[in-house]
PDB file of N, CA and C in Angstrom:
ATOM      1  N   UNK A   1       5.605 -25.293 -10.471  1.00  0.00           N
ATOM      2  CA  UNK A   1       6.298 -26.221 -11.327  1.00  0.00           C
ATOM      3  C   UNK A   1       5.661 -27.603 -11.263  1.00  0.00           C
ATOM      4  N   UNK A   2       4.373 -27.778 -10.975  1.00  0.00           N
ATOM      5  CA  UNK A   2       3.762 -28.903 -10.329  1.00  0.00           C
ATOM      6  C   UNK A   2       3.776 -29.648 -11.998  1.00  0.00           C
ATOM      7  N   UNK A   3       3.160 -28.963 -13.271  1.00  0.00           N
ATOM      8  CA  UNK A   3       2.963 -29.860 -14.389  1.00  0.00           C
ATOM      9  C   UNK A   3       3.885 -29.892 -15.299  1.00  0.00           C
ATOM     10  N   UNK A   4       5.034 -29.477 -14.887  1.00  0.00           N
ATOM     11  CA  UNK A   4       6.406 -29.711 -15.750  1.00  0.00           C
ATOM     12  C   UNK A   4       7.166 -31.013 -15.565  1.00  0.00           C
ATOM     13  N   UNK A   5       7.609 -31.167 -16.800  1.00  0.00           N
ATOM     14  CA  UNK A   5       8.673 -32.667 -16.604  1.00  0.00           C
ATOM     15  C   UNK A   5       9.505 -32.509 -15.773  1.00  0.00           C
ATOM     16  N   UNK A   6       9.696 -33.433 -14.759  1.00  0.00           N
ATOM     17  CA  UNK A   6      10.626 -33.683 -13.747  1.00  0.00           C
ATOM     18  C   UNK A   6      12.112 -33.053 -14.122  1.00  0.00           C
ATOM     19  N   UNK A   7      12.801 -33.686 -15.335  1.00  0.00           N
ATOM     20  CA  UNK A   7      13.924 -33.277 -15.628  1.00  0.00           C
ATOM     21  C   UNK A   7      14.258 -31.866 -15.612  1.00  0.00           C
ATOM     22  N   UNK A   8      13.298 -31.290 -16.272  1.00  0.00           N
ATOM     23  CA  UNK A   8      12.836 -29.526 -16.866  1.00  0.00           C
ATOM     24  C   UNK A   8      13.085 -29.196 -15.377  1.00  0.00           C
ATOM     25  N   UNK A   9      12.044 -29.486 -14.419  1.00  0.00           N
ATOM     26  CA  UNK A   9      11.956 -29.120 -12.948  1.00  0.00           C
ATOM     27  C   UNK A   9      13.151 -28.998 -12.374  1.00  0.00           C
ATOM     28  N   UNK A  10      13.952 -29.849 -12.511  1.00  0.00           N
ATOM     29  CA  UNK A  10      15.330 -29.843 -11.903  1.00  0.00           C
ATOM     30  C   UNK A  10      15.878 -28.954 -12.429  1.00  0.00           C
ATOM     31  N   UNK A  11      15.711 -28.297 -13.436  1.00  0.00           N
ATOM     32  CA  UNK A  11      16.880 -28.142 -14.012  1.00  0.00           C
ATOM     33  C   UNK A  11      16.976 -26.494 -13.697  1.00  0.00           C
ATOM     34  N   UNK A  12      15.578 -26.374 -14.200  1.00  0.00           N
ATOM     35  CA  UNK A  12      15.090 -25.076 -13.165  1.00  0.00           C
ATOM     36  C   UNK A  12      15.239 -24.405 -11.898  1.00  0.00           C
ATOM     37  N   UNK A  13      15.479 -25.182 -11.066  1.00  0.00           N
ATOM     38  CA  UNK A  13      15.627 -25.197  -9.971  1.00  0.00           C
ATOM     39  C   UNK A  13      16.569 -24.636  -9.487  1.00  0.00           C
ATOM     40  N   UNK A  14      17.810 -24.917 -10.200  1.00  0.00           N
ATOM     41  CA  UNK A  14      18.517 -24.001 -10.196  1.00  0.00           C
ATOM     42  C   UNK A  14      18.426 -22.371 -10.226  1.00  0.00           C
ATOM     43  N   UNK A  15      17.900 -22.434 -10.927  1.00  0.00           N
ATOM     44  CA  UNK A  15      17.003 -20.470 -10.893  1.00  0.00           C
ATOM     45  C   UNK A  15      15.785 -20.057 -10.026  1.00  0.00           C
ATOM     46  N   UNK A  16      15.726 -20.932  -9.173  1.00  0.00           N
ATOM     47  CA  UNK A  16      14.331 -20.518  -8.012  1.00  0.00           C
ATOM     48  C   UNK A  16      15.337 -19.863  -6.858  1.00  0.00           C
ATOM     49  N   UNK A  17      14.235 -18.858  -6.598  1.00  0.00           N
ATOM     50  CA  UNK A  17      14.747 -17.953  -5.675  1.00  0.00           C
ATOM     51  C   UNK A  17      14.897 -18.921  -4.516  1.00  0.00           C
ATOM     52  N   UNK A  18      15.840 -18.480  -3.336  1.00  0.00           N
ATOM     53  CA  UNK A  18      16.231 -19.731  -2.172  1.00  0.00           C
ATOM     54  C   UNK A  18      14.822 -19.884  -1.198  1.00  0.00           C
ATOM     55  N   UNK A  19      15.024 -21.130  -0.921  1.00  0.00           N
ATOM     56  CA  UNK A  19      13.613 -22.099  -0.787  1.00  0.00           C
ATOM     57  C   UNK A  19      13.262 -21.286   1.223  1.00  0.00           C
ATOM     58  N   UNK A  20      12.567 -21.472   1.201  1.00  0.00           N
ATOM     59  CA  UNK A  20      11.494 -20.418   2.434  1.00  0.00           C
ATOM     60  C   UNK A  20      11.353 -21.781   3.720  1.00  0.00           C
ATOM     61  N   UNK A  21      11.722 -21.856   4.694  1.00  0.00           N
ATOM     62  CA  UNK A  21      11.158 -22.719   5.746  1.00  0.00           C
ATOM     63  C   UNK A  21       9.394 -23.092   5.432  1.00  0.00           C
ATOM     64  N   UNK A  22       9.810 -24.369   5.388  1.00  0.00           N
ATOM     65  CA  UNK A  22       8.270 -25.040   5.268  1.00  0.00           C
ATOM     66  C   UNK A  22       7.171 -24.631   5.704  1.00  0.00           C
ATOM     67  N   UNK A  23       7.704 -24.380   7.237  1.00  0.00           N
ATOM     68  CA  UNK A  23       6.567 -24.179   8.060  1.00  0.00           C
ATOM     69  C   UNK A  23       5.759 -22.764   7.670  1.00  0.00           C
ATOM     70  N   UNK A  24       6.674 -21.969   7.337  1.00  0.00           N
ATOM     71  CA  UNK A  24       6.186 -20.349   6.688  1.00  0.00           C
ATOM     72  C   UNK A  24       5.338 -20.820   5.648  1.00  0.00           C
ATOM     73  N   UNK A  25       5.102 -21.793   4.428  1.00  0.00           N
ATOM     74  CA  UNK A  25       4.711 -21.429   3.186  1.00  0.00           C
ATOM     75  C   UNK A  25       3.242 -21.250   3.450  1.00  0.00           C
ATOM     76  N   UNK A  26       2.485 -21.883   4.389  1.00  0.00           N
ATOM     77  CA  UNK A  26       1.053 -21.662   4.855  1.00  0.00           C
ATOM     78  C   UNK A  26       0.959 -20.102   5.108  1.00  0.00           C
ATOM     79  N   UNK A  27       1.867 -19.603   6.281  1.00  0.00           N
ATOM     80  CA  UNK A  27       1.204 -18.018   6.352  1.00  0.00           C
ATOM     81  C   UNK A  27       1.765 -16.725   5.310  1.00  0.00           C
ATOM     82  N   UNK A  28       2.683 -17.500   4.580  1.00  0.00           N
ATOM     83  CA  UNK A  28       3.124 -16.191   3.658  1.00  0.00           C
ATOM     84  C   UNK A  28       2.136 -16.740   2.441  1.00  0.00           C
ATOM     85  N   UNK A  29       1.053 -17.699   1.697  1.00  0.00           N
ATOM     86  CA  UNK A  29       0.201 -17.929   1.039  1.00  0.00           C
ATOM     87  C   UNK A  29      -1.086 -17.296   1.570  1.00  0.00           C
ATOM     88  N   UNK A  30      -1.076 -17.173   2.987  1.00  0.00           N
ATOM     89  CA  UNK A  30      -2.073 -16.538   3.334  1.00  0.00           C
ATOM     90  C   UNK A  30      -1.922 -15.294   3.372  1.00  0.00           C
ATOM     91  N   UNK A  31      -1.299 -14.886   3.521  1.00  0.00           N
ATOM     92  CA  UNK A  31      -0.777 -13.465   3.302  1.00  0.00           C
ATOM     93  C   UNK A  31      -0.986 -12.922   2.283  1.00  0.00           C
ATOM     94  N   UNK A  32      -0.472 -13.483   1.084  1.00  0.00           N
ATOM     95  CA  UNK A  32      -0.573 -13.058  -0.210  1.00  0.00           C
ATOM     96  C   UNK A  32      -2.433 -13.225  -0.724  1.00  0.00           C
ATOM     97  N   UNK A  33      -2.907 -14.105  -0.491  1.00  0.00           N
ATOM     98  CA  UNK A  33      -4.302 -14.326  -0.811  1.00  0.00           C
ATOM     99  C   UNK A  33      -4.833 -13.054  -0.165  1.00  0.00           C
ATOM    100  N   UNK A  34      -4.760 -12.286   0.875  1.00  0.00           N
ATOM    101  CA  UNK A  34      -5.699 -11.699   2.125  1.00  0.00           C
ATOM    102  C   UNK A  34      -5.545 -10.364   1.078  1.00  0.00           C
ATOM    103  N   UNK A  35      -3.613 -10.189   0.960  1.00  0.00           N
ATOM    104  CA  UNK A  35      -3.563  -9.264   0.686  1.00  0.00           C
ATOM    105  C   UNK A  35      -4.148  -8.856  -1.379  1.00  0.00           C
ATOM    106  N   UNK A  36      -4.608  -9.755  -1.977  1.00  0.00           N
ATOM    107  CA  UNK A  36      -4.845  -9.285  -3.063  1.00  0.00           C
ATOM    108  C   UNK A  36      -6.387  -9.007  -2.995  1.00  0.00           C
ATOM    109  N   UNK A  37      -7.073 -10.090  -2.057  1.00  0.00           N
ATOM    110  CA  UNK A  37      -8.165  -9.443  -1.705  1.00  0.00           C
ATOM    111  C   UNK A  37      -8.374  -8.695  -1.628  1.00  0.00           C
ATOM    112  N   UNK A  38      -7.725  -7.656  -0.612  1.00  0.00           N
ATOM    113  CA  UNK A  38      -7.848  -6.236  -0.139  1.00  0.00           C
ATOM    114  C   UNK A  38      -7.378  -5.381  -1.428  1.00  0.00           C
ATOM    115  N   UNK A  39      -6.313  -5.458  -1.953  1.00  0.00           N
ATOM    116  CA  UNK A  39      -6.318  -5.281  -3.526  1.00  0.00           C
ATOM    117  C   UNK A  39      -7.652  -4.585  -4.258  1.00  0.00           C
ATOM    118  N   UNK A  40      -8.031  -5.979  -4.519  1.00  0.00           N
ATOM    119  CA  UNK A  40      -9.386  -6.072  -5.627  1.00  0.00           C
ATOM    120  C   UNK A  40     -10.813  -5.170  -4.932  1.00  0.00           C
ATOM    121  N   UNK A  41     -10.817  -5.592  -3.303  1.00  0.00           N
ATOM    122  CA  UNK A  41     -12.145  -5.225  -3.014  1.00  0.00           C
ATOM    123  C   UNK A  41     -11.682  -3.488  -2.499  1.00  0.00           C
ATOM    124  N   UNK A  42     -10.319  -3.005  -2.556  1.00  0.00           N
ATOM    125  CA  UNK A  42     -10.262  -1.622  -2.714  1.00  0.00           C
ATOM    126  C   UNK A  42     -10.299  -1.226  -3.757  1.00  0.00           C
ATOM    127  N   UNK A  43      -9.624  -1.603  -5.092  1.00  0.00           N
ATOM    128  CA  UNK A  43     -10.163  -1.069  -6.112  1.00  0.00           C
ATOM    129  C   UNK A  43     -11.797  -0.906  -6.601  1.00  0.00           C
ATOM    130  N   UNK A  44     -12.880  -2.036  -5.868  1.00  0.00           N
ATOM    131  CA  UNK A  44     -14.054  -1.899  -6.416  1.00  0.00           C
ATOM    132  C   UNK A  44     -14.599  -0.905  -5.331  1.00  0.00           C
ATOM    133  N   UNK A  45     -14.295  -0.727  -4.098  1.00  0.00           N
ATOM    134  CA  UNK A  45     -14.741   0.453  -3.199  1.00  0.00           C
ATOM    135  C   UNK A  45     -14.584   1.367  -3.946  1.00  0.00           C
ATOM    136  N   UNK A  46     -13.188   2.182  -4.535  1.00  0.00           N
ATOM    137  CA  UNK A  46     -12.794   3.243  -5.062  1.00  0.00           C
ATOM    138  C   UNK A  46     -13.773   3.459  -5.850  1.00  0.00           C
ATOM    139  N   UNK A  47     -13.951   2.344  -6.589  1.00  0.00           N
ATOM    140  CA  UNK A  47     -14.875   2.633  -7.931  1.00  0.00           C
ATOM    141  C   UNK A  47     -16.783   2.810  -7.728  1.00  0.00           C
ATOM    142  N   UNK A  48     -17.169   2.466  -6.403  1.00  0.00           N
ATOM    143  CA  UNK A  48     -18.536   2.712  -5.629  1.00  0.00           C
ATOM    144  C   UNK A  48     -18.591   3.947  -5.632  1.00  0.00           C
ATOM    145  N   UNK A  49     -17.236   4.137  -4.864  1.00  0.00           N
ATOM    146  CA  UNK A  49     -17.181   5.963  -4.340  1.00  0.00           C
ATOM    147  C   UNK A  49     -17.831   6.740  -5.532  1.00  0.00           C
ATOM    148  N   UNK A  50     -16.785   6.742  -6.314  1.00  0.00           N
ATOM    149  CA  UNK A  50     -16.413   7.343  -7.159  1.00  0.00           C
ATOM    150  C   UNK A  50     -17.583   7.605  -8.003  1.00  0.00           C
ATOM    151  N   UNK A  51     -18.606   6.769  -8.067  1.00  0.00           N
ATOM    152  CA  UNK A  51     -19.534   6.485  -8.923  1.00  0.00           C
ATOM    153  C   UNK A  51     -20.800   7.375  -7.935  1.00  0.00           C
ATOM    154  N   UNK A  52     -20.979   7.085  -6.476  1.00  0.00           N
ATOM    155  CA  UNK A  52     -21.792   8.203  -5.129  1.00  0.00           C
ATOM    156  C   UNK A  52     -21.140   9.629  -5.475  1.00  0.00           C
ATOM    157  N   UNK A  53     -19.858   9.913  -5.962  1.00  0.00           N
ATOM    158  CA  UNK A  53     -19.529  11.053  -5.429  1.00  0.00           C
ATOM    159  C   UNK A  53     -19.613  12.055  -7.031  1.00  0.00           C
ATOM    160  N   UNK A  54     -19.591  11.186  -7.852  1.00  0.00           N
ATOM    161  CA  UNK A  54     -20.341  11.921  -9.164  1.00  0.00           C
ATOM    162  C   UNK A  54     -21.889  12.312  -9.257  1.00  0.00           C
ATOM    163  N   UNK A  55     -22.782  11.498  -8.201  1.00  0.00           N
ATOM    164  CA  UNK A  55     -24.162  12.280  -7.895  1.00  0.00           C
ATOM    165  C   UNK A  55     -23.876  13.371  -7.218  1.00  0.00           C
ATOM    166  N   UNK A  56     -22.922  13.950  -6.563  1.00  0.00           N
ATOM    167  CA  UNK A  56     -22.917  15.049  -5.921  1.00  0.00           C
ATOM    168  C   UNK A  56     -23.022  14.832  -3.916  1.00  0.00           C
ATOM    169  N   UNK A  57     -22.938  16.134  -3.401  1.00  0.00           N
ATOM    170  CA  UNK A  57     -23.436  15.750  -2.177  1.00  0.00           C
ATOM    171  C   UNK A  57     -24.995  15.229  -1.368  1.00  0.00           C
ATOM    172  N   UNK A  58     -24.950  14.470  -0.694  1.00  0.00           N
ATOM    173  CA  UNK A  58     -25.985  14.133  -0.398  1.00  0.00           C
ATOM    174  C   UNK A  58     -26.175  12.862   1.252  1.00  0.00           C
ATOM    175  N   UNK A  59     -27.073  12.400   1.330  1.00  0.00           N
ATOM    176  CA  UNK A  59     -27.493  11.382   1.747  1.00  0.00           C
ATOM    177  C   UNK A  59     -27.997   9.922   1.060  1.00  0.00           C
ATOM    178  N   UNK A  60     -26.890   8.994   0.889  1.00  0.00           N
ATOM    179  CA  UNK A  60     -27.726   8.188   0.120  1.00  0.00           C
ATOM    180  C   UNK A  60     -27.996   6.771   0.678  1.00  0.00           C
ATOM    181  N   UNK A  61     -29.438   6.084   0.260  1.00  0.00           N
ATOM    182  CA  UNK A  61     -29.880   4.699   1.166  1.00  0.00           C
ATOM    183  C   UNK A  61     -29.860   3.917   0.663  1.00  0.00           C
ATOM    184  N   UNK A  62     -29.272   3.027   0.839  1.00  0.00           N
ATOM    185  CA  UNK A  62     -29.500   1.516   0.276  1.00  0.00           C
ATOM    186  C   UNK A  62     -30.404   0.230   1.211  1.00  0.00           C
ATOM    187  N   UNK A  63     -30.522  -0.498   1.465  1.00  0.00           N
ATOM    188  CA  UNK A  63     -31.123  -2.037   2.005  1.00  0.00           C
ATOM    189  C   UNK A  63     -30.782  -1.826   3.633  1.00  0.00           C
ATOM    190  N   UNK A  64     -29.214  -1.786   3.396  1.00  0.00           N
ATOM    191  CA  UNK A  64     -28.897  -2.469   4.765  1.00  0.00           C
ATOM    192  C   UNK A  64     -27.645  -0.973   5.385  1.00  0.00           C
ATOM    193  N   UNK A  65     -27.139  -0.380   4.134  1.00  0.00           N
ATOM    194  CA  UNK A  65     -25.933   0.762   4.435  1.00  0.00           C
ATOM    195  C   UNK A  65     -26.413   1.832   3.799  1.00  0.00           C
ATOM    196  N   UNK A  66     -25.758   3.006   4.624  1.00  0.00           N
ATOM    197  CA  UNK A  66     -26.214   4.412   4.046  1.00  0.00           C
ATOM    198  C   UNK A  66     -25.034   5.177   3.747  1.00  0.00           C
ATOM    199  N   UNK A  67     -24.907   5.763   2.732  1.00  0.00           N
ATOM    200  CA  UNK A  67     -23.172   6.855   2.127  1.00  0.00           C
ATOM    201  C   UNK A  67     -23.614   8.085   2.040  1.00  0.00           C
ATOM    202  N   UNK A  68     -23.135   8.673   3.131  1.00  0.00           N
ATOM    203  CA  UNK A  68     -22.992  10.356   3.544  1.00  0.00           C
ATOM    204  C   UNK A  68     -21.709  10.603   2.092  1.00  0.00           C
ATOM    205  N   UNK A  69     -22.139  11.302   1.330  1.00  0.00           N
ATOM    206  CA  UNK A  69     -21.689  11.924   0.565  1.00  0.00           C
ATOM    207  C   UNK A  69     -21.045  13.820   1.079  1.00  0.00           C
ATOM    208  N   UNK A  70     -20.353  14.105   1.675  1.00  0.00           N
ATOM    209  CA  UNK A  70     -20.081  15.595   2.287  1.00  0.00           C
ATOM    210  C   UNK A  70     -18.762  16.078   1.384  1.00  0.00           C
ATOM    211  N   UNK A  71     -18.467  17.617   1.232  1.00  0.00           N
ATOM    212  CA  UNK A  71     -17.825  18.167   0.644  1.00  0.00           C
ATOM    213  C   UNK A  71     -16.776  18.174   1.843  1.00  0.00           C
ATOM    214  N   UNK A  72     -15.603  18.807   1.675  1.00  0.00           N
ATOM    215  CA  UNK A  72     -14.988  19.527   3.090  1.00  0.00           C
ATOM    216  C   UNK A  72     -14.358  20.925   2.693  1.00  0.00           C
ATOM    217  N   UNK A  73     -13.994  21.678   3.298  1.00  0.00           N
ATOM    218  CA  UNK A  73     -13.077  22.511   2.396  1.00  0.00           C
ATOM    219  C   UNK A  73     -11.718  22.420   2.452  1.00  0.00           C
ATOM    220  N   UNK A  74     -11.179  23.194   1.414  1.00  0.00           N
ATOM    221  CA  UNK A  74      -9.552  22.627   1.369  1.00  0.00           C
ATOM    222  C   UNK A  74      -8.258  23.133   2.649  1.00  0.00           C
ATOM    223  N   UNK A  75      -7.639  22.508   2.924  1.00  0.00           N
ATOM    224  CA  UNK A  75      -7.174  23.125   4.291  1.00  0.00           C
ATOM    225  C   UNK A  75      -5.767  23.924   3.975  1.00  0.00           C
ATOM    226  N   UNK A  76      -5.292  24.802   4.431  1.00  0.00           N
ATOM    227  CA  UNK A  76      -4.406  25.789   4.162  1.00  0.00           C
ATOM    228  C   UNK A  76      -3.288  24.679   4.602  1.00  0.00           C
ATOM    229  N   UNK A  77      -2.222  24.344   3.972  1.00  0.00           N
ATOM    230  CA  UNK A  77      -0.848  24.179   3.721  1.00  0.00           C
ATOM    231  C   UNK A  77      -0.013  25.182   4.162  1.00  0.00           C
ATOM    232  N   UNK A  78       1.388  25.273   4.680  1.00  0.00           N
ATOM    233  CA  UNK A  78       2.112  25.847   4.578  1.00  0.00           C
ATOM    234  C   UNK A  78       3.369  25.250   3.984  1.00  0.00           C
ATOM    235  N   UNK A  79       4.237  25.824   3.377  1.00  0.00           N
ATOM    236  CA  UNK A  79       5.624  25.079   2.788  1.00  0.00           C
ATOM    237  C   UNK A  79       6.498  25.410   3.619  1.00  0.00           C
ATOM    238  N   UNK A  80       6.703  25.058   5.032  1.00  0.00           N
ATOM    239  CA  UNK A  80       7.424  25.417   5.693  1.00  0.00           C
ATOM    240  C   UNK A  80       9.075  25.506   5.042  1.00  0.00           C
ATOM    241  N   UNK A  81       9.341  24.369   4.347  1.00  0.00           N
ATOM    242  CA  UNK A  81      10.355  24.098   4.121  1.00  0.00           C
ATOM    243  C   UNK A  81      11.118  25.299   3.052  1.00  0.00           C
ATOM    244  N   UNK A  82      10.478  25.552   2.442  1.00  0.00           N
ATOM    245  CA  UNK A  82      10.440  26.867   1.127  1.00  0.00           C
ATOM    246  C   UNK A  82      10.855  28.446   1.949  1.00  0.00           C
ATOM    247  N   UNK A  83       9.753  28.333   3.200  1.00  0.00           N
ATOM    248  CA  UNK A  83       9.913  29.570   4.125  1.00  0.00           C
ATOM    249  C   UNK A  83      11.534  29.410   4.632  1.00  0.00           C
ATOM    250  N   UNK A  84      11.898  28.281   4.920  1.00  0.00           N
ATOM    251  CA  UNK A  84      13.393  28.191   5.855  1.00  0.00           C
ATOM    252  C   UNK A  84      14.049  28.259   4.897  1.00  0.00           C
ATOM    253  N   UNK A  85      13.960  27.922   3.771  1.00  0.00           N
ATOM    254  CA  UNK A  85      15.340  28.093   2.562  1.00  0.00           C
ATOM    255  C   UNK A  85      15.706  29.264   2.426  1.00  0.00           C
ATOM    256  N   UNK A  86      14.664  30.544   2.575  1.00  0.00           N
ATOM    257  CA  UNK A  86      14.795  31.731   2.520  1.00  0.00           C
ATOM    258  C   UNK A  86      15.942  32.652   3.270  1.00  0.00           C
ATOM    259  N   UNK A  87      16.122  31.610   4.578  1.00  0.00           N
ATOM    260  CA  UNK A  87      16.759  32.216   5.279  1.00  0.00           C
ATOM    261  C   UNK A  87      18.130  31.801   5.445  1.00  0.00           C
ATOM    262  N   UNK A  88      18.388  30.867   4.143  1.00  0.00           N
ATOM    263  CA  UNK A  88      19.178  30.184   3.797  1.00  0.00           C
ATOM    264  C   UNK A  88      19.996  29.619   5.341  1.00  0.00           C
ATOM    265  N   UNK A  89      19.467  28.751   5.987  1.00  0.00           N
ATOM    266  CA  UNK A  89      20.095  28.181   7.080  1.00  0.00           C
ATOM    267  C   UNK A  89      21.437  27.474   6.634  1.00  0.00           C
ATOM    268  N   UNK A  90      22.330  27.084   7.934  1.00  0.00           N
ATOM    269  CA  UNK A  90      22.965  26.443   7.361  1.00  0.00           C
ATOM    270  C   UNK A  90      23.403  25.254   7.244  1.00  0.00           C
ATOM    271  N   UNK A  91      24.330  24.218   7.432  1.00  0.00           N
ATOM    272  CA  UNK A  91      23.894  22.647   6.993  1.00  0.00           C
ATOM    273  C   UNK A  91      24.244  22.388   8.715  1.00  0.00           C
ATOM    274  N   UNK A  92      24.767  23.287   9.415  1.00  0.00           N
ATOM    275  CA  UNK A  92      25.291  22.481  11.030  1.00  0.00           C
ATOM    276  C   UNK A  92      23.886  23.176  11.676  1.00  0.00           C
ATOM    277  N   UNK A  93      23.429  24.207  11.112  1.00  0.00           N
ATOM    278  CA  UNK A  93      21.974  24.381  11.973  1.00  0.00           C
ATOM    279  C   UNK A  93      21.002  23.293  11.568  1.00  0.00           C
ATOM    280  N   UNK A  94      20.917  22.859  10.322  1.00  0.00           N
ATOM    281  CA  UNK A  94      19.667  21.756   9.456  1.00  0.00           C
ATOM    282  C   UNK A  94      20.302  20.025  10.523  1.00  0.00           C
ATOM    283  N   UNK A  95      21.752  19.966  10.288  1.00  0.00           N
ATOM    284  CA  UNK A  95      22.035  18.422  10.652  1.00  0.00           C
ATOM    285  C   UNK A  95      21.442  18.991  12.232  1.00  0.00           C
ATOM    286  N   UNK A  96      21.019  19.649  13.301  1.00  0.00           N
ATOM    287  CA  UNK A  96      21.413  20.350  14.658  1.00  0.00           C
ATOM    288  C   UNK A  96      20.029  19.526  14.946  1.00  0.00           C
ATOM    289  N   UNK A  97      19.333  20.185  14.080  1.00  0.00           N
ATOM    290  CA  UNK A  97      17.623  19.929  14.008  1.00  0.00           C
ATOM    291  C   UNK A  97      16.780  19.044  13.113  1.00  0.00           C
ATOM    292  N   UNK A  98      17.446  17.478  13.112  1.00  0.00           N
ATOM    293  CA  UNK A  98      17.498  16.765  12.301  1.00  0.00           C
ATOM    294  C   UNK A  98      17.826  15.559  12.454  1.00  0.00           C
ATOM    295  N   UNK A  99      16.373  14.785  13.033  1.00  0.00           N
ATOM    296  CA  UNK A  99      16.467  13.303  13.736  1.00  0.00           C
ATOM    297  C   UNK A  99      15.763  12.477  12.900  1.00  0.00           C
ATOM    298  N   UNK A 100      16.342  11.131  13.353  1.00  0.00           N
ATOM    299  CA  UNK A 100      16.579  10.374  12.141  1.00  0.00           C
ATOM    300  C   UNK A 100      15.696   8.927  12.712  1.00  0.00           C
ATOM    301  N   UNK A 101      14.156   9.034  11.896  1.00  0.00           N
ATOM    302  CA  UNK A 101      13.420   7.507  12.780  1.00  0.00           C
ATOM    303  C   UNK A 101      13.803   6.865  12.625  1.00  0.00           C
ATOM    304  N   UNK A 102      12.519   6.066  13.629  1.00  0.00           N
ATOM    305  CA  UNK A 102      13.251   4.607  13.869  1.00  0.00           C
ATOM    306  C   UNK A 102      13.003   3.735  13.011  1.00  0.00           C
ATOM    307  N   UNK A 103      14.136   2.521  12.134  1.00  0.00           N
ATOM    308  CA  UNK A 103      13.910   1.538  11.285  1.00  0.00           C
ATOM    309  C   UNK A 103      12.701   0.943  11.157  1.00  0.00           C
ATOM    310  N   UNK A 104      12.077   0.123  10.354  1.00  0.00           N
ATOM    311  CA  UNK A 104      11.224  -0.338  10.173  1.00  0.00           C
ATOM    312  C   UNK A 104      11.087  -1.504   9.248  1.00  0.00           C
ATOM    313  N   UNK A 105      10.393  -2.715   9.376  1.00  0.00           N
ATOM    314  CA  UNK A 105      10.264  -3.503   8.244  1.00  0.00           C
ATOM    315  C   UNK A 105       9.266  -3.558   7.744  1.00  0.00           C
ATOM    316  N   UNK A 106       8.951  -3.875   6.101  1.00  0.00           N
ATOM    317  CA  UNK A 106       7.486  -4.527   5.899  1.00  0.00           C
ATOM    318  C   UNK A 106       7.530  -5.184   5.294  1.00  0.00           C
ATOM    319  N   UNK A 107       6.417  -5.941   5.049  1.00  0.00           N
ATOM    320  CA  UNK A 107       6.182  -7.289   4.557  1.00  0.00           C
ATOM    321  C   UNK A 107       5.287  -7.272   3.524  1.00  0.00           C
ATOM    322  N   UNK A 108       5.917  -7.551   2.299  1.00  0.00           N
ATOM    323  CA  UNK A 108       5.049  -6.722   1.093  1.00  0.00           C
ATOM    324  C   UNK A 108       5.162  -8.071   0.300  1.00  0.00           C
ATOM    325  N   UNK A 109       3.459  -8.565   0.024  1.00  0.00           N
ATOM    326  CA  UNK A 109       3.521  -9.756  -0.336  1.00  0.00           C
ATOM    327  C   UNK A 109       3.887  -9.875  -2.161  1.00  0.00           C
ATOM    328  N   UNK A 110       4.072 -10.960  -2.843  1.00  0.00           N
ATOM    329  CA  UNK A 110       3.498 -10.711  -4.445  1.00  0.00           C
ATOM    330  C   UNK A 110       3.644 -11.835  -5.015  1.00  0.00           C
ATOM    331  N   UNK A 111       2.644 -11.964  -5.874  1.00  0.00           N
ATOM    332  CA  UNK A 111       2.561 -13.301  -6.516  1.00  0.00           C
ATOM    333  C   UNK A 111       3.131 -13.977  -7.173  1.00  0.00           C
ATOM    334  N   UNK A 112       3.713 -15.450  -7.177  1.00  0.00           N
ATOM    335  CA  UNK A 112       5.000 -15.740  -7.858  1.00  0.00           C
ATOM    336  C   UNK A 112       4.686 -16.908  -9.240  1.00  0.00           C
TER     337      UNK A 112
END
């Protein structure tokens, strides 16, 4: 709101989400910068890959880095969960065997 008329600003203000301890606005700006970085320079990795892995498998050299291009094969799955429905368990055997992790927070930045 830095090039808006003062009045406008105020008035606005009213509709800004509630104001953040000062001292935070440095590392949650840094935060958000680091994290769009990582953003952008994963989307252009993806798109390197992607671009090595349409030559096929191989060995490939560049200057200073080298990209092992390898296949793997696909690994057998089971649906465990599909197999136990079968046996139609029932909800005091499922709640019996059925723990519950531990909470967690995250900190998911975004640009305002």
């Amino acid at each position: 709101m830095k090039n808006l008329d003062p009045i406008i600003a105020q008035a606005l203000q009213a509709f800004a989400p509630p104001s953040t301890d000062s001292s935070l606005i440095p590392l949650i700006d840094e935060l958000g910068a680091i994290d769009a970085q990582i953003k952008a320079l994963t989307k252009t990795s993806d798109a390197l890959k992607a671009s090595l892995k349409a030559l096929g498998e191989g060995d490939y050299i560049g200057t200073s880095y080298k990209c092992l291009v390898y296949g793997s094969k696909g690994r057998d799955i089971t649906d465990w969960k599909t197999i136990a429905e079968q046996f139609n368990p029932s909800y005091q055997l499922i709640t019996a065997h059925t723990k519950k992790g531990e909470p967690t927070l995250t900190a998911k930045p975004s640009k305002i």
